[in-house]
Protein backbone atom coordinates (compact mmCIF):
# COMPACT_ATOMS: atom_id res chain seq x y z
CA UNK A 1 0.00 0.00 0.00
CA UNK A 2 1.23 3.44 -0.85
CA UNK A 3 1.01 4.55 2.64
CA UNK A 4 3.44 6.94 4.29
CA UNK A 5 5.78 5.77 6.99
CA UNK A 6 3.88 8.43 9.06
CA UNK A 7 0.83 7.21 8.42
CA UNK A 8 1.17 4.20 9.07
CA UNK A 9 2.61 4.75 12.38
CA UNK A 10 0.00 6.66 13.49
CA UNK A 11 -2.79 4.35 12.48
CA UNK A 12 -1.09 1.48 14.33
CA UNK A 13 -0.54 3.32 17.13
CA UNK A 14 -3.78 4.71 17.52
CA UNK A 15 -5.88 1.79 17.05
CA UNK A 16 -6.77 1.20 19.99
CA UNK A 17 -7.55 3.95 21.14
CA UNK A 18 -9.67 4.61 18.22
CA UNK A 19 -11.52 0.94 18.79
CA UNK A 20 -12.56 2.28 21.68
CA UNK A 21 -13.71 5.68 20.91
CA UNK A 22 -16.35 4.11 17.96
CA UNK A 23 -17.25 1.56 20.57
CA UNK A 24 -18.61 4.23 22.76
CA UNK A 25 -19.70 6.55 19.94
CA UNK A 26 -21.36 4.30 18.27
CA UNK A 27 -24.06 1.55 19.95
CA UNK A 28 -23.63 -0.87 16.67
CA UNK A 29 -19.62 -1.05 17.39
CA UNK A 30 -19.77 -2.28 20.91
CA UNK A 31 -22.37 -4.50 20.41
CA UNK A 32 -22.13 -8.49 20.89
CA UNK A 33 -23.78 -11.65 20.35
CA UNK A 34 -25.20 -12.75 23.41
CA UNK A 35 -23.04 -16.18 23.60
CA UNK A 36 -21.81 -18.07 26.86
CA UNK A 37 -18.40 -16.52 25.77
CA UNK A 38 -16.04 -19.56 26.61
CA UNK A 39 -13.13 -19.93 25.34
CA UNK A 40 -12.12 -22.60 22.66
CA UNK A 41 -13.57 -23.86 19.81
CA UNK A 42 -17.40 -24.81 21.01
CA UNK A 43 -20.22 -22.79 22.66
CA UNK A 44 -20.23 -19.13 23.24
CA UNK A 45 -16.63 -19.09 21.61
CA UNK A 46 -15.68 -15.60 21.50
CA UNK A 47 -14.28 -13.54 18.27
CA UNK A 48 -13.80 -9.79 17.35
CA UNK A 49 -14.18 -8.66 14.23
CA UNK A 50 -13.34 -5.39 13.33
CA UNK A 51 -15.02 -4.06 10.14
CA UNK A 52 -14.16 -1.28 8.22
CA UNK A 53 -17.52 0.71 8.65
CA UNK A 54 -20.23 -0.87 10.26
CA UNK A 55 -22.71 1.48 8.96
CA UNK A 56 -21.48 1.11 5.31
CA UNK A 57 -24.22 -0.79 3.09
CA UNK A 58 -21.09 -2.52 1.47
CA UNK A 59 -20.09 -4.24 5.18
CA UNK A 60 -23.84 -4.67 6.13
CA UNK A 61 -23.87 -8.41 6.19
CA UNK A 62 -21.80 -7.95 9.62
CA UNK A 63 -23.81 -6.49 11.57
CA UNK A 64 -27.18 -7.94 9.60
CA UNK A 65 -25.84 -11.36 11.16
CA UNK A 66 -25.62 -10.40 14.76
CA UNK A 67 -29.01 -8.73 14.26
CA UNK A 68 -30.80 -11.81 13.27
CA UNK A 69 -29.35 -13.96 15.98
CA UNK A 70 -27.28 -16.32 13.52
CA UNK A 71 -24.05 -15.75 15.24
CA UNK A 72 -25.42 -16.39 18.63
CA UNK A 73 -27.67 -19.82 17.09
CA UNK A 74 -23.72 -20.96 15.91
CA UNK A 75 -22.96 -21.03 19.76
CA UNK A 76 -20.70 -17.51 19.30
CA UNK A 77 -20.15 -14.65 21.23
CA UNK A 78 -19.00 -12.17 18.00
CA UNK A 79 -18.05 -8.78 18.91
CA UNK A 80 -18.06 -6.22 16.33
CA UNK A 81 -15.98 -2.96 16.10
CA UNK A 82 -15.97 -0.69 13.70
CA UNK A 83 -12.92 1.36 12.07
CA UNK A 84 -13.90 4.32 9.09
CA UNK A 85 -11.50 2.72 6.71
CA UNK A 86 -10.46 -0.85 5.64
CA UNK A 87 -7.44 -0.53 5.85
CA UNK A 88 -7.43 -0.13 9.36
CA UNK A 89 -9.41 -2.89 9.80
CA UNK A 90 -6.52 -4.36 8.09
CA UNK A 91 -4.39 -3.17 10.32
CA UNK A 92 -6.10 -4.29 13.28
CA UNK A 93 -6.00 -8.12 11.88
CA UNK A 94 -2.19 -8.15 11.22
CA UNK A 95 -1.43 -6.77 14.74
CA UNK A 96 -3.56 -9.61 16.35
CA UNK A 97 -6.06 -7.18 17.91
CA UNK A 98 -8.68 -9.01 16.20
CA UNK A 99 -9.35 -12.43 14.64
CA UNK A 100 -11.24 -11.02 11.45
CA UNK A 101 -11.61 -8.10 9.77
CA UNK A 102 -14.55 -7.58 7.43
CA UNK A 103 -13.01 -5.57 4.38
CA UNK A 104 -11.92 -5.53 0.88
CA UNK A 105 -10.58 -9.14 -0.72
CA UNK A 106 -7.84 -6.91 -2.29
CA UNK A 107 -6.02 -6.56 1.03
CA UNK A 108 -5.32 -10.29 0.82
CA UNK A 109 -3.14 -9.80 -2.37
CA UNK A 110 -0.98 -6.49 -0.57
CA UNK A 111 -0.75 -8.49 2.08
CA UNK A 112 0.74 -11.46 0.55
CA UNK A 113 3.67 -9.52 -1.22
CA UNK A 114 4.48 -7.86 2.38
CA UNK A 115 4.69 -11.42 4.12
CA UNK A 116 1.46 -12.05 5.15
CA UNK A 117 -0.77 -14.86 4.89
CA UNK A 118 -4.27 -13.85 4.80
CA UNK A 119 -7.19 -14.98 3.22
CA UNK A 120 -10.94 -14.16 2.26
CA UNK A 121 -13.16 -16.73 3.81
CA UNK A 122 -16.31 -15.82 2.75
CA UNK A 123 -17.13 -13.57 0.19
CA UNK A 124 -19.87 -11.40 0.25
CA UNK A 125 -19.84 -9.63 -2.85
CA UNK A 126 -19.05 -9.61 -6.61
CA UNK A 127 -18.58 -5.94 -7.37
CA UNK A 128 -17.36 -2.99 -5.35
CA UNK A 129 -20.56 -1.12 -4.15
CA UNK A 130 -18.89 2.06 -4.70
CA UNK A 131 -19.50 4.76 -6.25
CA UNK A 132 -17.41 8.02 -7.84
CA UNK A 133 -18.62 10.88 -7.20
CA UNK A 134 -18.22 14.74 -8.42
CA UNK A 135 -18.66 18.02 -6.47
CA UNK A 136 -21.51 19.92 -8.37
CA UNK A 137 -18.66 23.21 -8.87
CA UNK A 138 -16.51 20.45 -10.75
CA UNK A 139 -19.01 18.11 -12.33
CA UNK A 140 -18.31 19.91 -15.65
CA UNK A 141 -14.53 19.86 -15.59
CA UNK A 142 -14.90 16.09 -14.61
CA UNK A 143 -16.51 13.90 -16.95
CA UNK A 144 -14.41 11.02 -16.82
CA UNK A 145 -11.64 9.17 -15.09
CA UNK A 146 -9.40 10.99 -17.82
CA UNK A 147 -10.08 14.38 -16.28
CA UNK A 148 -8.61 12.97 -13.02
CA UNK A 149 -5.36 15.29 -13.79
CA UNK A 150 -4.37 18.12 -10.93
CA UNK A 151 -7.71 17.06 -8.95
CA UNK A 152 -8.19 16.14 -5.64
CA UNK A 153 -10.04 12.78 -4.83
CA UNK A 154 -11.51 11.63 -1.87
CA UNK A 155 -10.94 8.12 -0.65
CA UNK A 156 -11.63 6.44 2.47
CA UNK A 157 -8.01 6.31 3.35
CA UNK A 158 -4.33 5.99 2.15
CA UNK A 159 -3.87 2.92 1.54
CA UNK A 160 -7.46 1.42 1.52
CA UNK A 161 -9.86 0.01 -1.25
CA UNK A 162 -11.09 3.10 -2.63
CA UNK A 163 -7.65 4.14 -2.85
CA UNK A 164 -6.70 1.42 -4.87
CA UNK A 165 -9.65 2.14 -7.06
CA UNK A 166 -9.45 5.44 -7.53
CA UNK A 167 -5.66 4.95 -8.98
CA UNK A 168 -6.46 2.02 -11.51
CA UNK A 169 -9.39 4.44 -12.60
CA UNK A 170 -6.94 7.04 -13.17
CA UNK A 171 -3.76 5.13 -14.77
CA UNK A 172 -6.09 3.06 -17.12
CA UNK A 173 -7.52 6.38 -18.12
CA UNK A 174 -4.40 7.91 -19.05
CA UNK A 175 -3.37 9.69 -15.48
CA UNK A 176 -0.60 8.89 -13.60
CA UNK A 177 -0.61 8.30 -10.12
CA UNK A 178 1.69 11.41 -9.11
CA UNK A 179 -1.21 13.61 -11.78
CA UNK A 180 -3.61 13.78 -8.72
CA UNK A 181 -4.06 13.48 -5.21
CA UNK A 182 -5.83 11.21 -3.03
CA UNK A 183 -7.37 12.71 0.39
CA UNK A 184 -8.29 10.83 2.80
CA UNK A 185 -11.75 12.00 4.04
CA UNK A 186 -13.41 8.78 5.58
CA UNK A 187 -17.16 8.93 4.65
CA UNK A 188 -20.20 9.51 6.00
CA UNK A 189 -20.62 13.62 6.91
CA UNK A 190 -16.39 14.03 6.98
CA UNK A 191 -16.57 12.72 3.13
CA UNK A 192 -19.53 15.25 2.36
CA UNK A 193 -18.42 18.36 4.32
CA UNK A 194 -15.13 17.86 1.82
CA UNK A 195 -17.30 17.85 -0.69
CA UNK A 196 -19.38 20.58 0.27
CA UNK A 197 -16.90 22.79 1.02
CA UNK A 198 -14.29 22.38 -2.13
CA UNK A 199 -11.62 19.92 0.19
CA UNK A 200 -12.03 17.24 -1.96
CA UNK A 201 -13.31 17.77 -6.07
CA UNK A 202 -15.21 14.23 -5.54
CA UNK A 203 -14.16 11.44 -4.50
CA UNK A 204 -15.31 7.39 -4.31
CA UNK A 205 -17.71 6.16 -1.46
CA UNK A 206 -20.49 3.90 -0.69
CA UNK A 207 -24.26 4.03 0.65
CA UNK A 208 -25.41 5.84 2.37
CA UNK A 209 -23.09 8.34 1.86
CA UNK A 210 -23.90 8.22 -1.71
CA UNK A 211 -27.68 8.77 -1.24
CA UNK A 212 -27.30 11.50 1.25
CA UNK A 213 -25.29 13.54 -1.28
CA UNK A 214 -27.30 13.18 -4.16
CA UNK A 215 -30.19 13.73 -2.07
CA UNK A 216 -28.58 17.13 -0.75
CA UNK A 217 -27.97 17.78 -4.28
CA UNK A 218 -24.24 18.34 -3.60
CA UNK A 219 -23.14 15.93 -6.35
CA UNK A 220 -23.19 13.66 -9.20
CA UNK A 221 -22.37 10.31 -9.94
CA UNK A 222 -19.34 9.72 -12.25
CA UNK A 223 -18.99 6.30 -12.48
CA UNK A 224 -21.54 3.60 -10.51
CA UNK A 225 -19.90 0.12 -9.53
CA UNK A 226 -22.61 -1.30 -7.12
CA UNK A 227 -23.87 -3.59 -9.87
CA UNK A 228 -21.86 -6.55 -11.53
CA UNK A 229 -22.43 -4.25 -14.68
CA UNK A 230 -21.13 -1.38 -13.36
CA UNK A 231 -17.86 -3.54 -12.24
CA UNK A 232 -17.58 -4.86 -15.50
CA UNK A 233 -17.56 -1.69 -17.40
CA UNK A 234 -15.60 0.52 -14.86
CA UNK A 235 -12.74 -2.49 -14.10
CA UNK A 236 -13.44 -5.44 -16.67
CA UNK A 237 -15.17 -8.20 -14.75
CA UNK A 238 -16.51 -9.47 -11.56
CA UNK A 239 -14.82 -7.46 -8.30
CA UNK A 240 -15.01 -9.70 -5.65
CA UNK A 241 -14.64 -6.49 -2.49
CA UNK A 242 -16.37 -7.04 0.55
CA UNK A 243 -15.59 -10.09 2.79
CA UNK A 244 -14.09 -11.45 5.82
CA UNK A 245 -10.99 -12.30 5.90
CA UNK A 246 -8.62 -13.55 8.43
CA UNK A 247 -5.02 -15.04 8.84
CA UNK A 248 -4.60 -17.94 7.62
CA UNK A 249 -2.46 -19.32 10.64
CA UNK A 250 -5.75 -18.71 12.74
CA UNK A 251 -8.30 -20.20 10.11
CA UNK A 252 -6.09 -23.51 10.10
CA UNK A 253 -5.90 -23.38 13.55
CA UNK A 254 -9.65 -22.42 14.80
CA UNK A 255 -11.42 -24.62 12.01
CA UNK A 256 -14.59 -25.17 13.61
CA UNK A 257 -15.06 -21.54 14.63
CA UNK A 258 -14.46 -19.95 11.21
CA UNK A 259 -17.40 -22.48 9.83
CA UNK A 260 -19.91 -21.67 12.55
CA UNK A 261 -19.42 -18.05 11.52
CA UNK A 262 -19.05 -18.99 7.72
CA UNK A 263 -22.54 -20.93 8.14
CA UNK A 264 -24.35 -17.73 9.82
CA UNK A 265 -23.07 -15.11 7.37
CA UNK A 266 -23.87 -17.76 4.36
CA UNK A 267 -27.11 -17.79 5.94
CA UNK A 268 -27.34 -14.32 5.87
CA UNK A 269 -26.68 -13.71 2.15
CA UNK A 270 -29.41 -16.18 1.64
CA UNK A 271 -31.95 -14.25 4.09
CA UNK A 272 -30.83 -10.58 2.27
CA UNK A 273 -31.94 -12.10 -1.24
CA UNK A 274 -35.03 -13.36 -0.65
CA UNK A 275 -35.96 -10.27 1.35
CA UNK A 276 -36.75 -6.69 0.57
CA UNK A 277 -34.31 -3.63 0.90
CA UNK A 278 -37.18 -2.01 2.98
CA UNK A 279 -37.49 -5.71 4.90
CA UNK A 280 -33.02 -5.66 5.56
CA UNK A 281 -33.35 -2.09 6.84
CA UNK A 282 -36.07 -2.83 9.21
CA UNK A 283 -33.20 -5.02 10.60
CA UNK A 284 -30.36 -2.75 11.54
CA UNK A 285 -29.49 -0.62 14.14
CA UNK A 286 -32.27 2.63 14.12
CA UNK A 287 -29.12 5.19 14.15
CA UNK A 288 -28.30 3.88 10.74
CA UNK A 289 -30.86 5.46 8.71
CA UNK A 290 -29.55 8.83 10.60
CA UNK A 291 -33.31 9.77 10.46
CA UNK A 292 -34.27 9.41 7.35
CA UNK A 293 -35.75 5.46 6.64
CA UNK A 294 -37.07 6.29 3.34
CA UNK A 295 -33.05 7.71 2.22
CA UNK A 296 -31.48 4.65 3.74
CA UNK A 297 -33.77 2.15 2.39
CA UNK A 298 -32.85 3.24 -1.13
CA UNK A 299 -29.35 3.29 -0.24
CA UNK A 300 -29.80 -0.54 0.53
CA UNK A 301 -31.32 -1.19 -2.71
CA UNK A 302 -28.98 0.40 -4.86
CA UNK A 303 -26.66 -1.58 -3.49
CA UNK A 304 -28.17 -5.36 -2.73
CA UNK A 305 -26.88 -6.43 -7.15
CA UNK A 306 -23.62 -6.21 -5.37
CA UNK A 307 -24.15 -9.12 -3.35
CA UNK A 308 -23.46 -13.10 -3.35
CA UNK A 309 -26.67 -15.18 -2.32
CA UNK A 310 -23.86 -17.79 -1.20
CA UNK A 311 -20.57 -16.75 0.05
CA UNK A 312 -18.79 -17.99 -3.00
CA UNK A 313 -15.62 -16.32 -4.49
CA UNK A 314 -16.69 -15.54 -8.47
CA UNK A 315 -15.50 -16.71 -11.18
CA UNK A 316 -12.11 -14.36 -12.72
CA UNK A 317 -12.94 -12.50 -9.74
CA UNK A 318 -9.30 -13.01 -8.09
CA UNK A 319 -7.50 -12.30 -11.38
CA UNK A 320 -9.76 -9.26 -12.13
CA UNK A 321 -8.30 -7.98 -8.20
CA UNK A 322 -4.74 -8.83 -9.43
CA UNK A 323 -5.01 -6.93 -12.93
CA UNK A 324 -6.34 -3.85 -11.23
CA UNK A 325 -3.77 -3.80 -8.28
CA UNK A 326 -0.75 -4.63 -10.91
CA UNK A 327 -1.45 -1.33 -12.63
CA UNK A 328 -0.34 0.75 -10.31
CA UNK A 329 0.65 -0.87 -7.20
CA UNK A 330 4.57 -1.28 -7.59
CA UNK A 331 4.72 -4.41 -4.96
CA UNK A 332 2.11 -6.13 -6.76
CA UNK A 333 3.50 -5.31 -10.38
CA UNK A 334 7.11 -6.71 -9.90
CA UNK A 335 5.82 -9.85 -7.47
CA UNK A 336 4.04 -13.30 -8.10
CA UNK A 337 1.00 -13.51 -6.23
CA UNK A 338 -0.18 -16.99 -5.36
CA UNK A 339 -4.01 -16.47 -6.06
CA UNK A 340 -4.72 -19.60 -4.63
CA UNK A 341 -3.54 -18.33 -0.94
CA UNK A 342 -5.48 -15.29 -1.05
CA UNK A 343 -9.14 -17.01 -0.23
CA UNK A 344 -10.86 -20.42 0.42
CA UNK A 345 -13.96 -21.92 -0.50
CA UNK A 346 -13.92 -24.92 2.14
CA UNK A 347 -15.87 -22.99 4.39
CA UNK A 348 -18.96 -21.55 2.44
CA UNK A 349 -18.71 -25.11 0.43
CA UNK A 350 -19.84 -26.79 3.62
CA UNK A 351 -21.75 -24.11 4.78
CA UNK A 352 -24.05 -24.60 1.42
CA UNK A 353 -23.99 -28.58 2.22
């Protein structure tokens, strides 16, 4: 990841501290199955799971699990915390401060070029769910990814998924990486106060975000990727994003934990498409719809094409990842990525048997 030495630093550091803070801010982040909590494989076994937005549409699955009791009917006692970017979900894996993280698949393939053996367990999407978007004042000075030269872009973070995006969109479009510059802005009201007030010239987010701005009328969208389409046309096939993922160590280690949670979020995927985006909303934490129901309940349904009804990695998905990453990520370019080591379908294979 291009992330600064600095950077980095500080978001390891501060992770913690930061954990805590959402925890308290937010009611969703702290909450937890109501397992026995042993310890151990069995019963009430306890796992936290830190998720890179819990009130993102794109990571709703999460928290959509806990909600309808399939964690605790798996005999587990799953905390949930939330960080505002993946990649410090990320970071909270790799540290051991967590024994998931609920994120982008593409972190599996950085990862694996810095040393580290992670892997997407179940996969709950087959497209990004995001969404580029342009500040009204520049809307006619961007039209396309080509017209990416001397702005500034909003992403979630340096170093995370929409970072990543943001640059292939650019370099395949003729606009080299140095040509603009990322911001990192987070999302939610810190991504549209950016927005609003000229920080940022747009930027790539997610629901709700996305609905609240075009709602507010205080942008337009440049390029939509929260439908296979979309990923197809914007990126070239299938983009396998949202997932858990985990270290592989601990999967091989904790086997009959990672299927008990692989069987409730499979069983979740199933629930969200036979159910309606009003139905799924009716589900999550009130705060979410940050008072508006009828705003967040389209926000869901722009984004449900996004997701798997089975957990399953799709097809040219993993190679689509790599092709993106290896056009401008310098680690990935000049390394072999083992593709194979990056995610495993033994889980949601049993899960569906």
């Amino acid at each position: 990841m291009r992330k600064s030495a600095r950077y980095t630093t500080l978001a390891a550091a501060g992770l913690l501290a930061l954990s805590s803070l959402t925890a308290c801010a937010n009611d969703a982040a702290s909450t937890t199955s109501t397992g026995s909590g042993g310890k151990g494989d069995g019963k009430g076994t306890k796992v936290k799971i830190m998720v890179g937005g819990l009130d993102k549409v794109i990571y709703l699955p999460a928290m959509l699990t806990q909600r309808l009791g399939y964690f605790d009917s798996e005999g587990l006692d799953v905390e949930l915390l939330s960080e505002p970017a993946g990649v410090q979900a990320e970071t909270a894996l790799v540290s051991g401060q967590v024994q998931g993280a609920v994120g982008f698949y593409d972190h599996t393939l950085d990862l694996q070029t810095k040393g580290k053996s992670v892997e997407s367990v179940v996969q709950f999407s087959h497209a990004p769910g995001e969404v580029e978007i342009v500040s009204d004042k520049a809307s006619g000075d961007i039209t396309s990814p080509k017209d990416f030269k001397g702005k500034k872009l909003g992403v979630t973070g340096l170093g995370s998924s929409t970072d990543f995006l943001t640059k292939y969109l650019a370099v395949k479009n003729g606009v080299k990486v140095s040509e603009f510059s990322p911001v990192a802005v987070g999302a939610g009201p810190t991504f549209i106060a950016a927005l609003q007030k000229g920080a940022i010239d747009g930027g790539m987010t997610t629901d709700p975000t996305v609905a609240t701005i075009l709602d507010k009328k205080a942008g337009k969208v440049l390029l939509d990727m929260r439908t296979p389409e979309g990923s197809q046309k914007a990126l070239g096939g299938p983009y396998p994003s949202s997932s858990l993922y985990m270290q592989t160590d601990w999967v091989n280690g904790h086997k009959e934990t990672v299927q008990k949670l692989v069987n409730a979020l499979v069983k979740t995927l199933k629930w969200m498409s036979t159910h309606s985006a009003s139905e799924i909303a009716a589900k999550m934490p009130a705060d979410y719809s940050q008072g508006n129901k009828t705003l967040y309940t389209e926000a869901i349904k722009s984004t449900l094409p996004m997701f798997t009804d089975d957990g399953v990695m799709p097809t040219n998905g993993p190679e689509t990842v790599e092709k993106v990453l290896k056009a401008f990520n310098p680690n990935i370019k000049n390394a072999t990525v083992d593709l194979s080591k990056t995610f495993t379908t033994e889980f949601v294979e049993k899960a569906a048997g």
